[in-house]
C-alpha atoms as a PDB file:
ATOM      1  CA  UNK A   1       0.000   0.000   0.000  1.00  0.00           C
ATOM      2  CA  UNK A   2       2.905   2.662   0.845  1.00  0.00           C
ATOM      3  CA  UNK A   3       3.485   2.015  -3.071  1.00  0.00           C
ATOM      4  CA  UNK A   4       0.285   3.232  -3.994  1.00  0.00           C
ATOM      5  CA  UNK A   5       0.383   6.250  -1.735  1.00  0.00           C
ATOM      6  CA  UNK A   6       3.738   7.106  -3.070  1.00  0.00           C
ATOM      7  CA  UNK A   7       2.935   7.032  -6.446  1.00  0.00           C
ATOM      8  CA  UNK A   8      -0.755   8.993  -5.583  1.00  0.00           C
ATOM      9  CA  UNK A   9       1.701  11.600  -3.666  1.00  0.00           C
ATOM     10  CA  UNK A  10       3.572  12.330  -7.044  1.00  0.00           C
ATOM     11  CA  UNK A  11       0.465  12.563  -9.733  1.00  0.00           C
ATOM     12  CA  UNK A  12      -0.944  14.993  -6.594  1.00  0.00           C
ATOM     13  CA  UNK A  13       2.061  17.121  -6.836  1.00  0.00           C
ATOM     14  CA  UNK A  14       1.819  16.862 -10.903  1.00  0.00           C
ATOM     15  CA  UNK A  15      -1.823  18.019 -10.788  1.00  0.00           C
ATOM     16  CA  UNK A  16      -3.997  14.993 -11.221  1.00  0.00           C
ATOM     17  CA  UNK A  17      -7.569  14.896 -10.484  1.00  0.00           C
ATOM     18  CA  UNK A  18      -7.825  11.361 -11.146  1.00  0.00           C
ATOM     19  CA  UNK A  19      -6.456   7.648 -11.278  1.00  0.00           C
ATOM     20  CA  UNK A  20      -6.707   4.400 -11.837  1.00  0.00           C
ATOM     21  CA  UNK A  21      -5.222   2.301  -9.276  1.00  0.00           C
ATOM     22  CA  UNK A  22      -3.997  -1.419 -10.713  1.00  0.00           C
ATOM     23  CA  UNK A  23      -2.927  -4.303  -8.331  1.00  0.00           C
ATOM     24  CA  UNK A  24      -2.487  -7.492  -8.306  1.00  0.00           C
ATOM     25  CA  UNK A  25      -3.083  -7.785  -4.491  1.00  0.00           C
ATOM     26  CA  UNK A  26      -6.908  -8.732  -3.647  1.00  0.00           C
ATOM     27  CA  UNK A  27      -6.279  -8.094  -0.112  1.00  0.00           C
ATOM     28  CA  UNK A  28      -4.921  -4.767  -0.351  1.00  0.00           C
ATOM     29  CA  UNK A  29      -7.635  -3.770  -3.117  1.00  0.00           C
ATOM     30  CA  UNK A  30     -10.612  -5.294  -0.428  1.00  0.00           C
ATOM     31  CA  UNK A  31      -8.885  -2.794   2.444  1.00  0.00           C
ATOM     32  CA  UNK A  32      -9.255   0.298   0.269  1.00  0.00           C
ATOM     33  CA  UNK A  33     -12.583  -0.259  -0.649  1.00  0.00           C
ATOM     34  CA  UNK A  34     -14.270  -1.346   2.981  1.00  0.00           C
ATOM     35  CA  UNK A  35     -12.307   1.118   4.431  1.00  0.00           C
ATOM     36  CA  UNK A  36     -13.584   3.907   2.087  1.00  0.00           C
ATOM     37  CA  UNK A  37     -17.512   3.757   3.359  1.00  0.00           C
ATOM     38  CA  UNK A  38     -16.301   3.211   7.118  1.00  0.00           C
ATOM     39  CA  UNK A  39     -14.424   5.624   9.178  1.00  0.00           C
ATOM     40  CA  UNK A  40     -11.128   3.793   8.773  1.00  0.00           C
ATOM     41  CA  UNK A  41      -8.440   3.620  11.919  1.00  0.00           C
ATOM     42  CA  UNK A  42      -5.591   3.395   9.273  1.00  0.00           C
ATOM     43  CA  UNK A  43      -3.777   6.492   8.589  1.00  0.00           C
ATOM     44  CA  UNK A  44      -2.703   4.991   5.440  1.00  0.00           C
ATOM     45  CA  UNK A  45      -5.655   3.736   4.151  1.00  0.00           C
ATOM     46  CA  UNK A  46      -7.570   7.081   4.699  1.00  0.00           C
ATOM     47  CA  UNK A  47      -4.854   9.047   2.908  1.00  0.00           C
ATOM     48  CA  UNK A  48      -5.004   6.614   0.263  1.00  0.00           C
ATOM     49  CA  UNK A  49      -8.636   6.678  -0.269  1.00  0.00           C
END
């Protein structure tokens, strides 16, 4: 996940408004996306999403 943030940091910085996020990892891809409609306790997740 830091991999994704990273790379969300830089198109942020280069003016993005939006992404497509590829990965092969189901449990990663399952966080983001149950963590997006809760109030998530992971810092990362939340600046992620």
């Amino acid at each position: 996940m830091w991999g994704i943030l990273d790379g969300l940091t830089i198109l942020l910085e280069r003016s993005y408004d939006s992404v497509i996020i590829q990965s092969d990892s189901m449990e990663t891809i399952l966080a983001i996306q149950v963590q997006a409609g809760n109030d998530s306790d992971s810092t990362l997740i939340r600046r992620i999403h």
